[in-house]
PDB file of N, CA and C in Angstrom:
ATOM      1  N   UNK A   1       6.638  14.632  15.857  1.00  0.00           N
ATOM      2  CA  UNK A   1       6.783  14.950  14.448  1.00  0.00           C
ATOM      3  C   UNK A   1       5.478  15.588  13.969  1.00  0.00           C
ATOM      4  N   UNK A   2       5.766  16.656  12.842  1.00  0.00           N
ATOM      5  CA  UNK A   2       4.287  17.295  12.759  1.00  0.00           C
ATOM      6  C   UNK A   2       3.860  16.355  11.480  1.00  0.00           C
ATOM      7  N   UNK A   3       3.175  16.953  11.060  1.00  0.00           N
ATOM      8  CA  UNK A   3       1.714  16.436   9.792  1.00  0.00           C
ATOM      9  C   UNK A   3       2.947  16.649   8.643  1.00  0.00           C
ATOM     10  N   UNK A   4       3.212  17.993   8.509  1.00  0.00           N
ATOM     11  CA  UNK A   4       4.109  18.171   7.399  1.00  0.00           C
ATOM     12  C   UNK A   4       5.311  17.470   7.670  1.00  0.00           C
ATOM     13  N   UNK A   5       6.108  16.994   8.613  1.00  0.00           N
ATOM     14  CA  UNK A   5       7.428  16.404   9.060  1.00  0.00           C
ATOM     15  C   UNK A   5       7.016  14.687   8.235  1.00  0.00           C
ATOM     16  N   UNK A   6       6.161  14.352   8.853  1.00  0.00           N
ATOM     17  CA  UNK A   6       5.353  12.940   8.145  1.00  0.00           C
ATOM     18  C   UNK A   6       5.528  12.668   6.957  1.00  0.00           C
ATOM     19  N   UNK A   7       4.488  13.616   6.049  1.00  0.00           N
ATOM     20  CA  UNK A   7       4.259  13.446   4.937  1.00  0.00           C
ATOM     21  C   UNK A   7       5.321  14.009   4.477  1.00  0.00           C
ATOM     22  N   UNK A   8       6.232  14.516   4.335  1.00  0.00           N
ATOM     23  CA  UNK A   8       7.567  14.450   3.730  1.00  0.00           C
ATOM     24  C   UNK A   8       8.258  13.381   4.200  1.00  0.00           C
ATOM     25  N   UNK A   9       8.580  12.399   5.040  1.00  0.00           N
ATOM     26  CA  UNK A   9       9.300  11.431   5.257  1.00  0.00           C
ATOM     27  C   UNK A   9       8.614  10.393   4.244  1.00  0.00           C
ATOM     28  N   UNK A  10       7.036  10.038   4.081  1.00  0.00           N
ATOM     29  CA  UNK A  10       6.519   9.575   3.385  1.00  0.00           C
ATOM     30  C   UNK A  10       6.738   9.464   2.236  1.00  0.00           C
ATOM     31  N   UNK A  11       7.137  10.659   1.639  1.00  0.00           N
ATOM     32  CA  UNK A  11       7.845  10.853   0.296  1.00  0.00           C
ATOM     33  C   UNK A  11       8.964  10.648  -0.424  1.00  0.00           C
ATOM     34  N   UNK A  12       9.826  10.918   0.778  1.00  0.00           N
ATOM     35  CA  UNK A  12      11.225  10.288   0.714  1.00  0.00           C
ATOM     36  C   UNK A  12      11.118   9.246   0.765  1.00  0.00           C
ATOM     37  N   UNK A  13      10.402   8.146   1.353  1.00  0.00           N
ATOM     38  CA  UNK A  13      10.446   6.972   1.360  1.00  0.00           C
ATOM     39  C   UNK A  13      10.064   6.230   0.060  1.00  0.00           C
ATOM     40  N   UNK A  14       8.833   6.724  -0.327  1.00  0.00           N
ATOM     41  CA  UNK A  14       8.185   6.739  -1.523  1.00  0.00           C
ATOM     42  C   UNK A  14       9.278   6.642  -2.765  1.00  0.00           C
ATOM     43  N   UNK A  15       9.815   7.659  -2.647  1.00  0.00           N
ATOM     44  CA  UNK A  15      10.897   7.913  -3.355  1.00  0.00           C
ATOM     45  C   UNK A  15      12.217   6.714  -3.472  1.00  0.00           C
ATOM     46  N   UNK A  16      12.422   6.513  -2.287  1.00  0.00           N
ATOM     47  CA  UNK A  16      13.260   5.308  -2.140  1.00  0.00           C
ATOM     48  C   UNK A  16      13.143   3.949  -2.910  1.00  0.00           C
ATOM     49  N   UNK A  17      11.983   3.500  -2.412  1.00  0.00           N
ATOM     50  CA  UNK A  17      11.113   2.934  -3.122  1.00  0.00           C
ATOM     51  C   UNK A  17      10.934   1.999  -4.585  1.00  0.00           C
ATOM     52  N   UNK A  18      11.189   3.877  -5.366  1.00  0.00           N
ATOM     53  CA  UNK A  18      10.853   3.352  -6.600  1.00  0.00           C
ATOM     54  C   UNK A  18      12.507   3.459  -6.844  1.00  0.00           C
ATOM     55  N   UNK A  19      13.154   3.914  -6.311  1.00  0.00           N
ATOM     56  CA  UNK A  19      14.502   3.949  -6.467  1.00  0.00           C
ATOM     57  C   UNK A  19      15.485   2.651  -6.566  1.00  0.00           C
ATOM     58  N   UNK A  20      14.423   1.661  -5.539  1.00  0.00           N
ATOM     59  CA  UNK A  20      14.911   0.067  -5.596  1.00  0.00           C
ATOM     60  C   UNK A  20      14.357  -0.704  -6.542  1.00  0.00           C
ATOM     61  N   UNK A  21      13.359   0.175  -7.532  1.00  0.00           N
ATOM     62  CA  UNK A  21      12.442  -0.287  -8.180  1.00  0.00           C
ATOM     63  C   UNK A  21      11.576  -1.095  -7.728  1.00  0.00           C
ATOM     64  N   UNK A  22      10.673  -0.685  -6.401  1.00  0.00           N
ATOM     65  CA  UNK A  22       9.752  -1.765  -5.861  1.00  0.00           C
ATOM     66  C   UNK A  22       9.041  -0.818  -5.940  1.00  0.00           C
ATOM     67  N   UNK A  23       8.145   0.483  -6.408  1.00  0.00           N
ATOM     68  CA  UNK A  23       7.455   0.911  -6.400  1.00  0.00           C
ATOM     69  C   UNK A  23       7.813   1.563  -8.289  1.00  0.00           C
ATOM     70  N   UNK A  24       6.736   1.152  -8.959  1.00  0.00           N
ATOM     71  CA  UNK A  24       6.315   2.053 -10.394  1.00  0.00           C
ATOM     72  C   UNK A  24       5.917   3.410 -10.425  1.00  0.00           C
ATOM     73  N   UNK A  25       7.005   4.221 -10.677  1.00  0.00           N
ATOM     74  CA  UNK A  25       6.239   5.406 -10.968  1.00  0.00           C
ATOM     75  C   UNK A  25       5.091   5.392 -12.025  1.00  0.00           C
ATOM     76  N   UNK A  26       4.322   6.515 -11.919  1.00  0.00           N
ATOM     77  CA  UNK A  26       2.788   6.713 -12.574  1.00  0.00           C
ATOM     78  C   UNK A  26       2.530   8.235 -13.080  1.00  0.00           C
ATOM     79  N   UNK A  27       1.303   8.776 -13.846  1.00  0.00           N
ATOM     80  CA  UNK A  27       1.206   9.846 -14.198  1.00  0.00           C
ATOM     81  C   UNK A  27       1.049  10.709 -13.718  1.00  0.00           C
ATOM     82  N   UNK A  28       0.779   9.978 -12.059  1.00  0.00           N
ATOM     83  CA  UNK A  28      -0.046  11.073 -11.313  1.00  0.00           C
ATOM     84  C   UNK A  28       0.480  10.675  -9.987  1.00  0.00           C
ATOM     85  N   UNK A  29       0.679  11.430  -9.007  1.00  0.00           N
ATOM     86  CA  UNK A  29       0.748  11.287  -7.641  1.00  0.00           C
ATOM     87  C   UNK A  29      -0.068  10.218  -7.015  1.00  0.00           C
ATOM     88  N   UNK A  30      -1.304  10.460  -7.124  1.00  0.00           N
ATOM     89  CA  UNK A  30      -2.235  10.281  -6.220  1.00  0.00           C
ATOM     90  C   UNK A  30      -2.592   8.927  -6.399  1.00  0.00           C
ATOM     91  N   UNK A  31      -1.983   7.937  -6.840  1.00  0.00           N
ATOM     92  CA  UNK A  31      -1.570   6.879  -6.826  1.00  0.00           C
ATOM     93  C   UNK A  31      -0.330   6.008  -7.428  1.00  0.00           C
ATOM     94  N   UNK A  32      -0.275   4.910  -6.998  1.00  0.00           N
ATOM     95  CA  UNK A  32       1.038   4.160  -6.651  1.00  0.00           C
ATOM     96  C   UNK A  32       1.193   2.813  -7.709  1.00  0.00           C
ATOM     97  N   UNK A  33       1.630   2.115  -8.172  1.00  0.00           N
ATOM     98  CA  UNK A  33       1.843   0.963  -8.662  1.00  0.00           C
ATOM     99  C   UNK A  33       3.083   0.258  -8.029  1.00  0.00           C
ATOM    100  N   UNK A  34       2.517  -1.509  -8.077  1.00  0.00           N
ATOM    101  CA  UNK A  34       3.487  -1.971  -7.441  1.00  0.00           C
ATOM    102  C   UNK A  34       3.669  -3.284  -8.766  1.00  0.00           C
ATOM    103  N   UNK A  35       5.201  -3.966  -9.033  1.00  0.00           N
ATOM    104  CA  UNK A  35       5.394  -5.133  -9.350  1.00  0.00           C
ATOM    105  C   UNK A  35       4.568  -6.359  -8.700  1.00  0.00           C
ATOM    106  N   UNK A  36       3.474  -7.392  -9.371  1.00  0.00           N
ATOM    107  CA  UNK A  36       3.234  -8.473  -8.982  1.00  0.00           C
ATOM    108  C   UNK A  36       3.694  -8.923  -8.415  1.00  0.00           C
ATOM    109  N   UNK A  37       5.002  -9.145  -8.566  1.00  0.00           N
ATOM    110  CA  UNK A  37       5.592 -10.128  -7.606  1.00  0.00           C
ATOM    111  C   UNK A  37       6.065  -9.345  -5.741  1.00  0.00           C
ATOM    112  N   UNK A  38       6.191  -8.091  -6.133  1.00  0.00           N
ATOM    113  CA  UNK A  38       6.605  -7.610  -4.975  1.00  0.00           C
ATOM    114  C   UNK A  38       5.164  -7.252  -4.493  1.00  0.00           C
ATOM    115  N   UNK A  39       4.193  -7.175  -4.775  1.00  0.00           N
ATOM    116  CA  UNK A  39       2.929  -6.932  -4.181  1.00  0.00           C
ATOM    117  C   UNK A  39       2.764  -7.899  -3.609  1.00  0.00           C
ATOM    118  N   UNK A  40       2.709  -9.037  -4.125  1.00  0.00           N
ATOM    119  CA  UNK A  40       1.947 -10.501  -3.559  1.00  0.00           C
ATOM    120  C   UNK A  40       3.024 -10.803  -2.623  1.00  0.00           C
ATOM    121  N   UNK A  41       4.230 -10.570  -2.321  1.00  0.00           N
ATOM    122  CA  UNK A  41       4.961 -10.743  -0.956  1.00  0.00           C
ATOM    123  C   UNK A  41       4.667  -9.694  -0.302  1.00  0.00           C
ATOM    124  N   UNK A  42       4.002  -8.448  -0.129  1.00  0.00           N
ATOM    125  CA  UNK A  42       4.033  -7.641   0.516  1.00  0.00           C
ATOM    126  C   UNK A  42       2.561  -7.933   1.528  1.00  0.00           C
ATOM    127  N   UNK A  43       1.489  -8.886   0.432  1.00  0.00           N
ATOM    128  CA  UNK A  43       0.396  -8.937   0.789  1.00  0.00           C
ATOM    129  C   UNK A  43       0.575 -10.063   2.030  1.00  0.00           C
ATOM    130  N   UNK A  44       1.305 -11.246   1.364  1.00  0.00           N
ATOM    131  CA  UNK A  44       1.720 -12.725   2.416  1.00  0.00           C
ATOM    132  C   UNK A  44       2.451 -11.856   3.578  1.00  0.00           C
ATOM    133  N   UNK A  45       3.233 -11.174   3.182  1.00  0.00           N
ATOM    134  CA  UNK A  45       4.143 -10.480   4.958  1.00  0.00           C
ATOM    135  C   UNK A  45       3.128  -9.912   5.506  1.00  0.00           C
ATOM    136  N   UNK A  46       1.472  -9.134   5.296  1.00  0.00           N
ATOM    137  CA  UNK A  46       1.021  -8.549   6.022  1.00  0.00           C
ATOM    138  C   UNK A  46      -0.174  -8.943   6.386  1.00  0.00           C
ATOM    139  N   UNK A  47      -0.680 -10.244   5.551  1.00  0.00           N
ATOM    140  CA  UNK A  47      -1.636 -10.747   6.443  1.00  0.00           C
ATOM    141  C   UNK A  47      -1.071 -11.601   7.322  1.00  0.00           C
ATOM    142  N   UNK A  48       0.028 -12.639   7.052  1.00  0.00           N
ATOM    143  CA  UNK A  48       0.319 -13.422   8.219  1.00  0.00           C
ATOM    144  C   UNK A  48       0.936 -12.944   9.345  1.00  0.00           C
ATOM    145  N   UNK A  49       1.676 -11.883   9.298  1.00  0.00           N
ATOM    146  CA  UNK A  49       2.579 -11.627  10.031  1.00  0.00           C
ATOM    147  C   UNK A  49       1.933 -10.137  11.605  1.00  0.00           C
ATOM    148  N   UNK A  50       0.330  -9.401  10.365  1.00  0.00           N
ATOM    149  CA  UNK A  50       0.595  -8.789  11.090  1.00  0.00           C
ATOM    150  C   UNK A  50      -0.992  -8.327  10.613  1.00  0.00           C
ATOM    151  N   UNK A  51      -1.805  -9.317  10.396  1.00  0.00           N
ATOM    152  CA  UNK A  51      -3.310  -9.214  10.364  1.00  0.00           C
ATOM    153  C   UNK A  51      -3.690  -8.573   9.586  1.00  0.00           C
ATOM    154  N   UNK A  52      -2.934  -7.655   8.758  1.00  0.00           N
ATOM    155  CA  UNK A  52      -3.934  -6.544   7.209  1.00  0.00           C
ATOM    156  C   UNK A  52      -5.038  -7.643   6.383  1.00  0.00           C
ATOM    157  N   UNK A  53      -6.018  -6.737   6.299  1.00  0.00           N
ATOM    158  CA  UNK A  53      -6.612  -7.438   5.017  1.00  0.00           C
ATOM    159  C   UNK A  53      -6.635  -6.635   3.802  1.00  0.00           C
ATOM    160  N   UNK A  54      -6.808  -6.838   2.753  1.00  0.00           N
ATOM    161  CA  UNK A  54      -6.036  -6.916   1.834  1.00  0.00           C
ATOM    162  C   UNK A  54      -6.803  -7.102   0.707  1.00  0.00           C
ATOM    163  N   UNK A  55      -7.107  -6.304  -0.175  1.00  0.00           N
ATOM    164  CA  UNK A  55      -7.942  -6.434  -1.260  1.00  0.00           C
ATOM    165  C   UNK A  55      -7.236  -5.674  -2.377  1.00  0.00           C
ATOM    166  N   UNK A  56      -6.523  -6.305  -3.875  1.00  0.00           N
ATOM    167  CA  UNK A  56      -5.697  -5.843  -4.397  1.00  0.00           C
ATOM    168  C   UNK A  56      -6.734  -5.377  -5.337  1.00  0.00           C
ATOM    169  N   UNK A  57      -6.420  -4.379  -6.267  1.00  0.00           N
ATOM    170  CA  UNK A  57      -6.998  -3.585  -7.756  1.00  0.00           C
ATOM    171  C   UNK A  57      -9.111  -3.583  -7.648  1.00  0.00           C
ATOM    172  N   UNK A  58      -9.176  -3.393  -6.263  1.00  0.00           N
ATOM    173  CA  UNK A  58     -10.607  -3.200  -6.653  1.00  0.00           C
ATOM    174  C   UNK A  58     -10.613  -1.573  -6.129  1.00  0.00           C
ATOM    175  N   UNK A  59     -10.220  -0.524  -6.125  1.00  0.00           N
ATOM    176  CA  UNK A  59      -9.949   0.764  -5.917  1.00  0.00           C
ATOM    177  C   UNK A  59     -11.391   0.838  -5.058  1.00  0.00           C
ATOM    178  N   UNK A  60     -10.987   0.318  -3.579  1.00  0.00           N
ATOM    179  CA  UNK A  60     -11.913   0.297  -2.555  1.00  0.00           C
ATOM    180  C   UNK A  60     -11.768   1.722  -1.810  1.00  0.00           C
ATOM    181  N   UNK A  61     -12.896   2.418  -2.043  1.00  0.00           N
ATOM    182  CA  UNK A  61     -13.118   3.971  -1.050  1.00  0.00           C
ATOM    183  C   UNK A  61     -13.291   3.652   0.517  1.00  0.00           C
ATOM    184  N   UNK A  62     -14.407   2.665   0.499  1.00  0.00           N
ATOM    185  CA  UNK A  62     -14.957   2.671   1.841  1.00  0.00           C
ATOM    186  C   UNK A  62     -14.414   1.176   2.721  1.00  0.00           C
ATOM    187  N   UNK A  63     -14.659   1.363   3.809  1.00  0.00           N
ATOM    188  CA  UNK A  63     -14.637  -0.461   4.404  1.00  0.00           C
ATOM    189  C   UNK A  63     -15.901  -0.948   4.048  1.00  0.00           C
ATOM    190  N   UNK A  64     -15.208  -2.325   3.704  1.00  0.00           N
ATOM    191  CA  UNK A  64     -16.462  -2.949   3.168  1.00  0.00           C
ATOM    192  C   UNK A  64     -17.347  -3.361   4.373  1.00  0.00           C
ATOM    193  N   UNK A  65     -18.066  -3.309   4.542  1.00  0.00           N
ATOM    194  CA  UNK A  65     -18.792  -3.772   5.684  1.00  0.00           C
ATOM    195  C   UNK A  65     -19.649  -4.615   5.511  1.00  0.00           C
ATOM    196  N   UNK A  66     -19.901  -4.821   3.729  1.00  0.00           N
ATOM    197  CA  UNK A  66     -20.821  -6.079   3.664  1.00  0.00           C
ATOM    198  C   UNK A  66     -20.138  -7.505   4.049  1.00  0.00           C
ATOM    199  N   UNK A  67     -18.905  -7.184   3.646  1.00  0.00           N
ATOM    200  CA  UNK A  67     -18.338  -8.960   3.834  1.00  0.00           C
ATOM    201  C   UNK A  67     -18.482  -9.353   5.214  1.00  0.00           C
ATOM    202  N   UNK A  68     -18.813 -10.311   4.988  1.00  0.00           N
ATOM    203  CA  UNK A  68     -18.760 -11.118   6.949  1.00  0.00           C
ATOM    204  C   UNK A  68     -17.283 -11.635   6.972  1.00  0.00           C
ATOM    205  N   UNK A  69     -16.585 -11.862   5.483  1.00  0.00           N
ATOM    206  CA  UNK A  69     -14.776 -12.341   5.819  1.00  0.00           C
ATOM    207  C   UNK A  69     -14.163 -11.495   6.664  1.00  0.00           C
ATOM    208  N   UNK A  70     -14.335 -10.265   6.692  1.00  0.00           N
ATOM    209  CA  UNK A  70     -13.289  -9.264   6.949  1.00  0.00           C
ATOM    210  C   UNK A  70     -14.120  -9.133   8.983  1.00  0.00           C
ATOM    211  N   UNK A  71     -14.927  -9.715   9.332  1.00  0.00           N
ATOM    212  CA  UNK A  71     -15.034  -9.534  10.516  1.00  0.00           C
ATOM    213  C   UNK A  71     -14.210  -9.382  11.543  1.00  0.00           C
ATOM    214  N   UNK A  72     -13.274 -10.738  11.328  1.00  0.00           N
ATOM    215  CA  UNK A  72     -11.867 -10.639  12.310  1.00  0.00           C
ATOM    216  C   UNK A  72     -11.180  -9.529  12.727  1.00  0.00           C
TER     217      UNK A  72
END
C-alpha cells in the first residue's frame, strides 16, 4: 500500500469514527477530539492490553525522556 493509499484509509476511518460518534469533529483537521468516556477505555485497552503509554491533553511534541516512568 502506498503513503497516499494509507492516509486515505486513515481518513475513511477517521471518518467512520465520528460517524459512530466516537470521534468529535473540530475546526480544524489537524487535530482530533475524543468523548471522556470513550478515551479513558481506549487508554485502559492500550496500556493493558498492548503496552502504549499514554499521556492525555498535555499536547506532547517530543518523547519525554525526562520521566524515568516511561522507561519500560
Amino acid at each position: 500500500m502506498s503513503i497516499e493509499g494509507a492516509r486515505k484509509r486513515v481518513y475513511m476511518e477517521i471518518e467512520n469514527l465520528k460517524a459512530c460518534c466516537m470521534l468529535l469533529g473540530t475546526d480544524t483537521e489537524e487535530y482530533g477530539k475524543m468523548h471522556d468516556l470513550v478515551r479513558d477505555v481506549a487508554i485502559q485497552i492500550a496500556s493493558e492490553e498492548y503496552g502504549f503509554m499514554v499521556k492525555a491533553g498535555f499536547g506532547l511534541e517530543e518523547w519525554p525522556m525526562s520521566n524515568k516512568s516511561f522507561e519500560g
